[in-house]
Protein backbone atom coordinates (compact mmCIF):
# COMPACT_ATOMS: atom_id res chain seq x y z
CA UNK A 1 0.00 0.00 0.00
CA UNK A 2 1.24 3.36 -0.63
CA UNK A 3 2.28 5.48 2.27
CA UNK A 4 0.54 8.63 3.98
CA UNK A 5 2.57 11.99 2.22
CA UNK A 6 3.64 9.93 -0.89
CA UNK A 7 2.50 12.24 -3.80
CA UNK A 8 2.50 10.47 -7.42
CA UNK A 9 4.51 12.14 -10.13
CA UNK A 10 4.01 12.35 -14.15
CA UNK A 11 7.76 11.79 -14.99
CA UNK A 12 9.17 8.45 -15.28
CA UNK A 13 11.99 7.02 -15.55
CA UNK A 14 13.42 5.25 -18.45
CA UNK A 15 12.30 5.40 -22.00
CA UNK A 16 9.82 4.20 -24.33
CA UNK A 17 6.38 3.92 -23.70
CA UNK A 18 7.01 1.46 -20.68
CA UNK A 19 9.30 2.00 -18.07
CA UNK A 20 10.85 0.12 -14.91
CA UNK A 21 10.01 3.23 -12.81
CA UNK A 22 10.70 2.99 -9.11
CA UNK A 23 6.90 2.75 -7.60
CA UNK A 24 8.29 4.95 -4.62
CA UNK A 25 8.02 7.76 -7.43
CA UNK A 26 4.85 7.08 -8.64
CA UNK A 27 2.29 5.84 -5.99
CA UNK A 28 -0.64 8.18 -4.64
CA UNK A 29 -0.79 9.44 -0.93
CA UNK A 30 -3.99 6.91 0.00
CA UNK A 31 -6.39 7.10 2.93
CA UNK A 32 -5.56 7.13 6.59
CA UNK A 33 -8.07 5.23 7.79
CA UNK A 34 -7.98 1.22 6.82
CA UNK A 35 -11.28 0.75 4.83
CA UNK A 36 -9.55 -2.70 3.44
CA UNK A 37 -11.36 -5.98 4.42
CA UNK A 38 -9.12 -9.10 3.40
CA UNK A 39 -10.02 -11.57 6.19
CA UNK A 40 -13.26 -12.37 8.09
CA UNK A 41 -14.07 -9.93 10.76
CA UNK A 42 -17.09 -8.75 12.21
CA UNK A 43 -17.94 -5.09 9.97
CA UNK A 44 -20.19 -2.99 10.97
CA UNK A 45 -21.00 -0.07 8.20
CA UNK A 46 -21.68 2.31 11.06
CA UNK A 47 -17.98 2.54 12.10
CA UNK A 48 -17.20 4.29 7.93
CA UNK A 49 -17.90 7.47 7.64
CA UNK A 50 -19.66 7.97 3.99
CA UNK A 51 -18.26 11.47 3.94
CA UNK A 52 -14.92 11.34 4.91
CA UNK A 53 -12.61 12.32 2.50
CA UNK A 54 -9.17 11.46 4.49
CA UNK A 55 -8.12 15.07 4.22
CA UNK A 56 -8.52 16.06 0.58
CA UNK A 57 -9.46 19.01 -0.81
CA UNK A 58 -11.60 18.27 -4.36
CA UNK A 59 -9.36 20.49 -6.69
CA UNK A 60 -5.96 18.40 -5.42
CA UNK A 61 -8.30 15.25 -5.71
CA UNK A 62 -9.04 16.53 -9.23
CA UNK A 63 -5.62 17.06 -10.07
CA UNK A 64 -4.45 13.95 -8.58
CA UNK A 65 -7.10 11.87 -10.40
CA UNK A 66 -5.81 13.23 -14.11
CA UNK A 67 -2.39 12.01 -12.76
CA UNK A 68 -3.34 8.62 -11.79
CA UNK A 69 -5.53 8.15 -14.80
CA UNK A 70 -2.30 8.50 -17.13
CA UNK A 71 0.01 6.31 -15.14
CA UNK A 72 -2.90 3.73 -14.83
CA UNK A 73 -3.64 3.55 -19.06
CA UNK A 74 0.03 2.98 -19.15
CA UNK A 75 -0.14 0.24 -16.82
CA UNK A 76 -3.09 -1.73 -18.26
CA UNK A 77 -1.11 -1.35 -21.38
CA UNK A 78 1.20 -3.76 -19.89
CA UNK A 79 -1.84 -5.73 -18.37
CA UNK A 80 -3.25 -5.96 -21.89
CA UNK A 81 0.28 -6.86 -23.90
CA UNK A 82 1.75 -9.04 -21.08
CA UNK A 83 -1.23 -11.47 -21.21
CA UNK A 84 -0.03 -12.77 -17.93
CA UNK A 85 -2.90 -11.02 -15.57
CA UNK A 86 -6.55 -10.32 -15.80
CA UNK A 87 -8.48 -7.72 -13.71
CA UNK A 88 -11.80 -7.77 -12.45
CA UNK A 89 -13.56 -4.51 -10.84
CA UNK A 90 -16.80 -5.37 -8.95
CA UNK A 91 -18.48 -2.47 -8.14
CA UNK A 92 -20.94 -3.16 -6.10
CA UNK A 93 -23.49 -0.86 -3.35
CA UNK A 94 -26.71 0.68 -2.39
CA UNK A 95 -28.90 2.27 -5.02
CA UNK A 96 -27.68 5.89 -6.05
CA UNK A 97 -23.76 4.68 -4.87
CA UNK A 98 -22.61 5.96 -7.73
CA UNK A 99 -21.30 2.61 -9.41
CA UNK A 100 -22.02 3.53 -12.81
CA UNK A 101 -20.22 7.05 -12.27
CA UNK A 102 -17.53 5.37 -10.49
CA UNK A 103 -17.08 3.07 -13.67
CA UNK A 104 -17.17 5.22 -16.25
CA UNK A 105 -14.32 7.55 -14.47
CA UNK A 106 -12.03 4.56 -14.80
CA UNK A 107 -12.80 3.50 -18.18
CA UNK A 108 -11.74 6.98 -19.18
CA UNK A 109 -8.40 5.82 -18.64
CA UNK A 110 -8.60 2.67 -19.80
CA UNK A 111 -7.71 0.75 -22.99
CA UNK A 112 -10.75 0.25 -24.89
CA UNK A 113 -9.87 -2.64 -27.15
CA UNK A 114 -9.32 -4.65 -23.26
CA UNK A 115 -12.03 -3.63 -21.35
CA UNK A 116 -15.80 -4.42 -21.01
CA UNK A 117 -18.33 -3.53 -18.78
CA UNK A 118 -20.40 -6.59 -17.16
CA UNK A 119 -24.22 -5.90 -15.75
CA UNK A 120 -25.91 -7.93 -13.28
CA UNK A 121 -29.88 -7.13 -13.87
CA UNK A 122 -32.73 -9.97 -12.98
CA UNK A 123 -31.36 -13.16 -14.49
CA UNK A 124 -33.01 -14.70 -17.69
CA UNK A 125 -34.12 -17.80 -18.24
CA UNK A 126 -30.77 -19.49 -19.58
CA UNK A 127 -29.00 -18.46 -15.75
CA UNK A 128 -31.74 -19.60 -13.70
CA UNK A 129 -31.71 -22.96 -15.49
CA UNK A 130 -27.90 -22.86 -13.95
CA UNK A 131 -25.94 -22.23 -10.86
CA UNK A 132 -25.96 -18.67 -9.07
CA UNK A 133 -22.21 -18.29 -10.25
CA UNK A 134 -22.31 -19.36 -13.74
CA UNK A 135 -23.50 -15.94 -14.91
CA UNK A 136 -20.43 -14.61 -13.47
CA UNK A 137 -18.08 -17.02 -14.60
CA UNK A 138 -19.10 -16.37 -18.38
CA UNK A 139 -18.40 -12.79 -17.86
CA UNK A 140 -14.94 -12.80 -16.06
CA UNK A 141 -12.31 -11.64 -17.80
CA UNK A 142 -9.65 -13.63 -19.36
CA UNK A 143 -5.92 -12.97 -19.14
CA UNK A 144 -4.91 -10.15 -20.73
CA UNK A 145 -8.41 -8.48 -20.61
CA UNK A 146 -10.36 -5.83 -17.54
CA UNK A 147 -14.29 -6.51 -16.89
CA UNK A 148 -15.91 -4.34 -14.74
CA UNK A 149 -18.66 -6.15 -12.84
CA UNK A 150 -21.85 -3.35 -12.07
CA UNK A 151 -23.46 -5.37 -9.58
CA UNK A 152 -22.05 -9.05 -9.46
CA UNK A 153 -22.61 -12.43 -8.08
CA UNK A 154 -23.68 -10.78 -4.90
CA UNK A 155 -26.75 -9.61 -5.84
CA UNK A 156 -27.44 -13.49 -4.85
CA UNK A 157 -26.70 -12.68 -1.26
CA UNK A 158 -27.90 -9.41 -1.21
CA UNK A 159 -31.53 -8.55 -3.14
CA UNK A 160 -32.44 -12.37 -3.00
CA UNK A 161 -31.47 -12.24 0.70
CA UNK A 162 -33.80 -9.23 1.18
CA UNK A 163 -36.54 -9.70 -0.69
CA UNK A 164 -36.77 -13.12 0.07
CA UNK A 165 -36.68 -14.88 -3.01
CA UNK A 166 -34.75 -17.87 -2.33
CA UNK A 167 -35.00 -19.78 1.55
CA UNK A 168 -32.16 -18.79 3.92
CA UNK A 169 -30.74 -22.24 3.53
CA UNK A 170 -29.99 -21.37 0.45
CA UNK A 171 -28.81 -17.81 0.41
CA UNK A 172 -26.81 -18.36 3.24
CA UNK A 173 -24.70 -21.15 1.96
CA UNK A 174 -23.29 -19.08 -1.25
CA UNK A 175 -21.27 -16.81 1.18
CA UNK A 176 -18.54 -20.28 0.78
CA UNK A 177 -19.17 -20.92 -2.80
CA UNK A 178 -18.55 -17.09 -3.44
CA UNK A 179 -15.21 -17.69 -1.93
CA UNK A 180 -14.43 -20.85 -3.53
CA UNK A 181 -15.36 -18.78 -6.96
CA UNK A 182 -13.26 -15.62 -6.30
CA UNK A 183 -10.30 -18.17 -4.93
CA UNK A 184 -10.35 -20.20 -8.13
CA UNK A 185 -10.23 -17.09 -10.57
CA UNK A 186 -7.37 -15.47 -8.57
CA UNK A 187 -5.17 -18.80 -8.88
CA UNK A 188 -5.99 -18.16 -12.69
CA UNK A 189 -4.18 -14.77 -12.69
CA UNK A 190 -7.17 -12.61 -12.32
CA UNK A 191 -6.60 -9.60 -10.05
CA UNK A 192 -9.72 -9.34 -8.25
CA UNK A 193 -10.64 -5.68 -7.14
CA UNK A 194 -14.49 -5.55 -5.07
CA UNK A 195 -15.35 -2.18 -4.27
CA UNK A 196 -18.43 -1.46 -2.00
CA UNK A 197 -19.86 2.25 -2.25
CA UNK A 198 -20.66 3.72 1.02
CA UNK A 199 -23.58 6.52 1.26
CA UNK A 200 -25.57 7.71 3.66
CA UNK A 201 -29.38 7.43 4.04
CA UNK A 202 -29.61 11.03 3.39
CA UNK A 203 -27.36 11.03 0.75
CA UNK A 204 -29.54 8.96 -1.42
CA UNK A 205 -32.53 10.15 -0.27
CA UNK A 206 -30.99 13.73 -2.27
CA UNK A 207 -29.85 11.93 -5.27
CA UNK A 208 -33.05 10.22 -5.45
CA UNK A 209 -34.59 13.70 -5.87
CA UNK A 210 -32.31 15.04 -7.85
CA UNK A 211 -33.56 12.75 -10.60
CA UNK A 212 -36.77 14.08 -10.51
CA UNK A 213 -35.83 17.38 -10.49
CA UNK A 214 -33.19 17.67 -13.26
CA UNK A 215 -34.60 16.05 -17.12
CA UNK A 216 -30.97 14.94 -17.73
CA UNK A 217 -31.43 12.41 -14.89
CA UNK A 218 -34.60 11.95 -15.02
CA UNK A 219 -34.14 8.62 -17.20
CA UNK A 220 -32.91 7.07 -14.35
CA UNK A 221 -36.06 7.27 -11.94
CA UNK A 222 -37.71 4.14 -10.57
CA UNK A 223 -39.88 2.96 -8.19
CA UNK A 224 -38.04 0.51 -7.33
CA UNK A 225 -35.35 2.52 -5.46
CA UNK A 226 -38.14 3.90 -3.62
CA UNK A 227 -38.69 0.51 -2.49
CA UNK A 228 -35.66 -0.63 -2.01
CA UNK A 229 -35.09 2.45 -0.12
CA UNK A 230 -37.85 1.05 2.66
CA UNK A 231 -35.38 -1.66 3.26
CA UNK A 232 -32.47 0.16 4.01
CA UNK A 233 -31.61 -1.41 7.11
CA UNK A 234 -31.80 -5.26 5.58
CA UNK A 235 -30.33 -4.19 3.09
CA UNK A 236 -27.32 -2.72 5.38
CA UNK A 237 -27.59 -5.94 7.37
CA UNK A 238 -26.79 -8.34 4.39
CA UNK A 239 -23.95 -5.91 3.16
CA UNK A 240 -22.07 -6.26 6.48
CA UNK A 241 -22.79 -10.12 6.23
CA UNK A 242 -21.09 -9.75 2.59
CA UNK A 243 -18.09 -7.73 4.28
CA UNK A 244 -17.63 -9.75 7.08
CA UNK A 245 -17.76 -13.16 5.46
CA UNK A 246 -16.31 -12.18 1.51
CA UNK A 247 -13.26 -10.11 2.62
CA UNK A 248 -10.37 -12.68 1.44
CA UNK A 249 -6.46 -11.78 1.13
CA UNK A 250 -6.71 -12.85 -2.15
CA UNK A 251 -10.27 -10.86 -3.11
CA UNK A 252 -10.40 -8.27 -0.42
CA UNK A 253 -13.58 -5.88 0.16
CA UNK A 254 -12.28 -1.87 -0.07
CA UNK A 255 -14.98 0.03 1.57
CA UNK A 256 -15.68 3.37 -0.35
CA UNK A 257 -17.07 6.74 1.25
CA UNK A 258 -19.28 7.46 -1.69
CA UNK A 259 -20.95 10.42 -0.38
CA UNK A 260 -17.97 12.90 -2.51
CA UNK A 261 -18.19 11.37 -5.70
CA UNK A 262 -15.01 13.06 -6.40
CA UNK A 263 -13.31 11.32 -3.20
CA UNK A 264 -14.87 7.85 -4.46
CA UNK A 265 -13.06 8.16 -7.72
CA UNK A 266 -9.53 9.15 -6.63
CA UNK A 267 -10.04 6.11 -3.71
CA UNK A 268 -10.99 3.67 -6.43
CA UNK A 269 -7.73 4.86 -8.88
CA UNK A 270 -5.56 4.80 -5.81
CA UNK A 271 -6.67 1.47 -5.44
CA UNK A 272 -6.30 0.88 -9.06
CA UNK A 273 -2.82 1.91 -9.26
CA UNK A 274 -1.53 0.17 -6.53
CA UNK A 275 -2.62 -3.36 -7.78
CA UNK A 276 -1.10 -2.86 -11.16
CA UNK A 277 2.26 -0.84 -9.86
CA UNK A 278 2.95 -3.87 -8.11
CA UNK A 279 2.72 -6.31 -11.26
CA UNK A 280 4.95 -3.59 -13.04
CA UNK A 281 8.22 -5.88 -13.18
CA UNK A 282 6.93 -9.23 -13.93
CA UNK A 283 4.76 -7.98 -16.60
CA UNK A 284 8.11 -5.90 -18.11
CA UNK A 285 9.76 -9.14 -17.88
CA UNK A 286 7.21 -11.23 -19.47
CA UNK A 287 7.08 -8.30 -22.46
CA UNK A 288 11.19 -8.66 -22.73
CA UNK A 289 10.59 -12.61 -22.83
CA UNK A 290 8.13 -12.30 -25.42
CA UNK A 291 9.90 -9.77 -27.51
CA UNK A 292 13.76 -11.16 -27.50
CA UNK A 293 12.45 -14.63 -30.58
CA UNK A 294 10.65 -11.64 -32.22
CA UNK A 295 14.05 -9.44 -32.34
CA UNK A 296 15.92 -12.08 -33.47
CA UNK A 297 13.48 -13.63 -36.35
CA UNK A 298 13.68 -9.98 -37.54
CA UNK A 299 17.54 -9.45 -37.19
CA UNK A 300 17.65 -12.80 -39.33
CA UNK A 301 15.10 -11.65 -41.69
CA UNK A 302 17.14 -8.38 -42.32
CA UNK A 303 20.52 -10.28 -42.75
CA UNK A 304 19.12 -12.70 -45.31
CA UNK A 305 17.58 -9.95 -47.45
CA UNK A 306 20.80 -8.01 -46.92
CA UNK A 307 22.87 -11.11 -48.42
């Protein structure tokens, strides 16, 4: 994790469009406070404030975002090329979190050709007639490629939990299967990233407003949030089950004040950046590997036609 005070930098060392930079250079000052769960604890969402912003003023945050968004496009260049890793975002939180906002920020800064964006809406026909996780096994990314998940496989903890439409003996024994899942894709090089979107009551009770008072968001109203929004407490209940239980070393649970949206998108690219910075090396060495036979078939190429 990047240290308190560390500021990233635009400079790196080297040349070409890849570089063995030092990541003492690069990395982003990140929060204070620990919001990282990667072992099972007991969470309670009450203890996160949904406003903090660890100190930051919006225009640095702004600034600092623009930064991390060019050093992050380089590094899921080498994500891309290197074929070595996959990365999976799951964005995942109350209604009005912000996940589709949050998304969108990062796919500003990332390559196109290897990203996709993954939706997790009722389930047809064809994914009921499977197992809960098979719908998000077909979407994973493969090596070499970043899916964002908006919503995931825990909508099968979460909405089915709370509106009841599966028994509790059922529900409740996913929470190990979920594991097993995440586990399994992680010892398949995927770089699993779950983000949870924290906002307060009030919060969304504003945004959910705002939609009805501004036409450009006004696509976006539904009763259902209204709803859903009856159930806030069960529905902060089964997060904190999802926290406390899902939080592996290996897939760990970030916890997001979502309140700022500006603060939730330099969190998530701090978060970003630190994954990949640390698969810098190994994915430069994998490149060099890949590129030395290539060299030489061309070096011999050149000499023949030269002859």
């Amino acid at each position: 994790m990047p240290c308190e005070g560390v500021e990233s930098g635009s400079q790196r060392a080297g040349t070409g469009r890849f570089s063995n930079a030092s990541p003492q250079a690069i990395l982003p000052r990140m929060a204070r406070t620990p919001r990282i769960i990667a072992e099972p604890t007991t969470v309670s969402l009450a203890d996160f404030d949904p406003a903090d912003t660890d100190g930051w003023k919006k225009t640095e945050a702004k600034e600092e975002i623009e930064k991390l968004g060019a050093q992050i496009d380089e590094l899921e260049d080498l994500l891309v090329y290197a074929g070595k890793h996959g990365l999976l975002i799951l964005v995942q939180g109350l209604d009005t979190s912000g996940k589709g906002g949050a998304i969108r920020t990062v796919l500003r800064f990332s390559n196109a050709q290897g990203s996709s964006v993954a939706t997790f809406k009722e389930p047809t026909e064809e994914e009921l007639a499977h197992d809960f996780l098979w719908r998000a096994h077909q979407k994973a990314p493969r090596r070499g490629a970043i899916t964002f998940f908006d919503r995931s496989h825990y909508e099968d903890v979460l909405v089915v939990r709370v509106n009841e439409l599966v028994p509790e003996e059922v529900w409740h024994t996913r929470y190990d299967h979920i594991n097993n899942f995440e586990r399994l894709l992680s010892e398949s090089g995927i770089i699993i990233l779950k983000f949870f979107l924290h906002i307060s009551k009030d919060e969304q009770g504003q945004r959910l407003l705002a939609r009805e008072e501004e036409v450009e968001k006004a696509w976006k109203l539904s009763v259902g949030d209204w709803k859903n929004r009856e159930h806030w407490d069960e529905f902060v209940t089964a997060y904190e089950d999802v926290l406390s239980r899902c939080g592996t070393p290996h897939a760990p649970w970030h916890i997001v004040a979502a309140d700022k949206k500006w603060y939730r998108d330099l969190y998530m690219l701090q978060t970003i950046h630190a994954a990949l910075e640390a698969k810098r090396a190994e994915w430069m060495e994998a490149l060099e590997a890949i590129g030395k036979p290539r060299l030489a078939e061309l070096k011999a190429y050149r000499a023949k036609k030269g002859q």
